[in-house]
Protein backbone atom coordinates (compact mmCIF):
# COMPACT_ATOMS: atom_id res chain seq x y z
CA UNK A 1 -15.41 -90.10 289.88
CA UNK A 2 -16.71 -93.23 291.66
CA UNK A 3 -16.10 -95.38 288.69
CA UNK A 4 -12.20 -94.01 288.87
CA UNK A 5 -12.11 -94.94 292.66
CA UNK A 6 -13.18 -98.63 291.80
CA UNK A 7 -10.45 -98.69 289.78
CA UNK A 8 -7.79 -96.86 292.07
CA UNK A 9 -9.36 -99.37 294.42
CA UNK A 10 -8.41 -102.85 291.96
CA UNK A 11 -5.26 -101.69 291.38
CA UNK A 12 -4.09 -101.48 295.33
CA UNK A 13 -1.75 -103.66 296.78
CA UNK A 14 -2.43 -104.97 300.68
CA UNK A 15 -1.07 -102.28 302.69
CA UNK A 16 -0.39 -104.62 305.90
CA UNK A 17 -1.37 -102.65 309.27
CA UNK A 18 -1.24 -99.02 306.82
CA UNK A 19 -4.51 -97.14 306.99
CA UNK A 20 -5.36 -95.11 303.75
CA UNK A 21 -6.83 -91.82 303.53
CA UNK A 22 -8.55 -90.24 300.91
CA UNK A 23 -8.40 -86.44 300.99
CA UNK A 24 -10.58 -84.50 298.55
CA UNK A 25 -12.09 -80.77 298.35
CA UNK A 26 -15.89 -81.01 299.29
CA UNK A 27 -17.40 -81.51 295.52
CA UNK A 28 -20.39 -83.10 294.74
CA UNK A 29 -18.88 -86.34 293.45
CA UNK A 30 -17.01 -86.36 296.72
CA UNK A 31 -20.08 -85.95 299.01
CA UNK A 32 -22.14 -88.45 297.47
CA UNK A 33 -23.68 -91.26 299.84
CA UNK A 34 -22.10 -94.00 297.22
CA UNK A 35 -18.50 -92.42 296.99
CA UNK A 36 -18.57 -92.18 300.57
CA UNK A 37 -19.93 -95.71 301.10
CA UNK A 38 -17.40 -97.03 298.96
CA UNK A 39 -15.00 -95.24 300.68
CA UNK A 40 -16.09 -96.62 304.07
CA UNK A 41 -16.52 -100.33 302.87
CA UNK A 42 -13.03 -100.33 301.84
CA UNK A 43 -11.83 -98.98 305.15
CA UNK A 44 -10.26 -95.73 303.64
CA UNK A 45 -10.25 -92.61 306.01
CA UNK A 46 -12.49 -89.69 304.46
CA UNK A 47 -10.51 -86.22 304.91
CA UNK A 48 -11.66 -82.80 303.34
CA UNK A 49 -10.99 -79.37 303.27
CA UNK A 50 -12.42 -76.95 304.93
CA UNK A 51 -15.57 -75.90 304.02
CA UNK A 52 -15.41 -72.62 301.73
CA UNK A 53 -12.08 -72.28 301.80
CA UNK A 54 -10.62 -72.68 298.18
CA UNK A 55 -6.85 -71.67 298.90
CA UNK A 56 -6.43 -74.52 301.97
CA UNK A 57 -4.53 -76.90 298.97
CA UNK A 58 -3.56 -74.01 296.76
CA UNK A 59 0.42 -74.99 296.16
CA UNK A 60 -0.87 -78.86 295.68
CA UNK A 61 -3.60 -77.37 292.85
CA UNK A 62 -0.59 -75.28 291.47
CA UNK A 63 1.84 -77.85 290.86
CA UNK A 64 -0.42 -80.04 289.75
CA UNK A 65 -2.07 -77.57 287.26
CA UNK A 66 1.43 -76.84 285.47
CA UNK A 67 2.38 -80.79 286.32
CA UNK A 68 -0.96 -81.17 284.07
CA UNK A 69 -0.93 -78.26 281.37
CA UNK A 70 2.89 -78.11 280.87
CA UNK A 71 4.56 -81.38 280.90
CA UNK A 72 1.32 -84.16 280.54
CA UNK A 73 -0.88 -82.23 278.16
CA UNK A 74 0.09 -84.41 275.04
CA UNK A 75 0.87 -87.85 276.67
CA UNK A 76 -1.58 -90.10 276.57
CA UNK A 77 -0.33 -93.64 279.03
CA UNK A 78 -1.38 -96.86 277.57
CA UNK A 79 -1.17 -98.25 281.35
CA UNK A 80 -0.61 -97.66 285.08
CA UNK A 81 3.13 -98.48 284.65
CA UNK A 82 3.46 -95.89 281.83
CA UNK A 83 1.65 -93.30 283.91
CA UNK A 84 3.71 -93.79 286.58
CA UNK A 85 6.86 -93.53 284.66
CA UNK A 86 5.91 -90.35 283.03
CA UNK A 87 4.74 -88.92 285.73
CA UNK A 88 7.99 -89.74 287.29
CA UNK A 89 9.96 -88.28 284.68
CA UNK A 90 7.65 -85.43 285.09
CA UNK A 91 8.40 -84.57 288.57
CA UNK A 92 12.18 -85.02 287.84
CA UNK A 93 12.02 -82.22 285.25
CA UNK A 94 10.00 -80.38 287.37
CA UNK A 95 12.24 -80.33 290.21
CA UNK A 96 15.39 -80.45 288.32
CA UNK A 97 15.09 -78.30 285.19
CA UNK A 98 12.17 -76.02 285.67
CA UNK A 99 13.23 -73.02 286.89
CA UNK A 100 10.69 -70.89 289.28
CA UNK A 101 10.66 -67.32 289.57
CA UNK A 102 9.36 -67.36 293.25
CA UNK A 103 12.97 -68.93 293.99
CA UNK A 104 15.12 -66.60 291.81
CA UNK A 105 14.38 -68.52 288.71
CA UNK A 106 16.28 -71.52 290.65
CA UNK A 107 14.96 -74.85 290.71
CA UNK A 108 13.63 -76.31 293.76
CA UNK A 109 16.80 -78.75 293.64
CA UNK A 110 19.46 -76.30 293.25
CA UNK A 111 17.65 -74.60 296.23
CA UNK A 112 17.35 -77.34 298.14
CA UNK A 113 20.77 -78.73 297.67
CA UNK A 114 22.34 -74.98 297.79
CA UNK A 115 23.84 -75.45 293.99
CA UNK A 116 25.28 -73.01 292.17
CA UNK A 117 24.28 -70.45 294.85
CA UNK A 118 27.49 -67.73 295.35
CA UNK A 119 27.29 -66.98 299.22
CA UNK A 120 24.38 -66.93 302.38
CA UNK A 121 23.07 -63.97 301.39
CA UNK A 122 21.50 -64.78 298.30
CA UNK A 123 20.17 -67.98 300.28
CA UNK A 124 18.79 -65.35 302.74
CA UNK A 125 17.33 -63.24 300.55
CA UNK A 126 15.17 -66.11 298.39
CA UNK A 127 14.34 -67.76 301.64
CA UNK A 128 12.73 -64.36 302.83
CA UNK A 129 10.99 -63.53 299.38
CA UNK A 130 7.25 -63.58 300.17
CA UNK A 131 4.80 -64.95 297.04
C-alpha cells in the first residue's frame, strides 16, 4: 500500500491553496507509522472510518466491487491515461446502461433525469422503495 501512495503521490499535480484528504477504513497498512508519516509529510489530511463499523462506506464498497468484478475484471491499463479512460467509460456504462433493481431495474440516469418514466407515481413509488 505505501509503495502505491508514493506513486499516487508522483503522479499529483500542484493543487494551488486545495488541501487533500486521504480517507481509508482503519487497516493495518493504513495505520502504519510510515503510511501515516508519509501522509503527513506530504500535507494530506488523514480521515477514517469509524472504528468497527464496516457498513459506514457500504454503497462506495458496492459500486466499486461491481465497478471492479463486472466491467474491469479483464482490462489490464498500460498507463494512468488508459486507466482513467476506462474507468471513465466504466462509470458511463454504469450509470447509463446498467440497469439496478433497487431503482425498478432503471438506471441511475434515467432516474435522475426522469426518462422514460410514465407519470409521478411511479417516481414516488421508486423514490420510497427501501433497500
Amino acid at each position: 500500500m505505501e509503495q502505491a501512495l508514493k506513486i499516487a503521490l508522483c503522479g499529483l499535480r500542484p493543487q494551488g491553496h486545495f488541501k487533500l484528504t486521504h480517507h481509508s477504513d482503519r487497516g493495518l497498512q493504513y495505520c502504519s507509522n510510515s503510511y501515516v508519516q508519509l501522509l503527513n509529510e506530504n500535507n494530506i489530511t488523514i480521515s477514517m472510518t469509524e472504528n468497527g463499523d464496516p457498513l459506514e462506506n457500504a454503497l462506495a464498497e458496492r459500486i466499486n466491487g461491481i465497478i471492479k468484478d463486472e466491467y474491469l475484471q479483464f482490462c489490464k491499463p498500460a498507463n494512468i491515461i488508459e486507466a482513467k479512460a476506462i474507468l471513465k467509460r466504466t462509470v458511463k456504462l454504469y450509470n447509463q446502461q446498467r440497469p439496478h433493481m433497487s431503482i425498478g431495474n432503471l438506471t441511475p440516469e434515467q432516474i435522475h433525469c426522469n426518462i422514460n418514466l410514465k407519470n409521478r407515481k411511479i417516481m414516488e413509488k421508486l423514490l420510497s422503495f427501501k433497500a
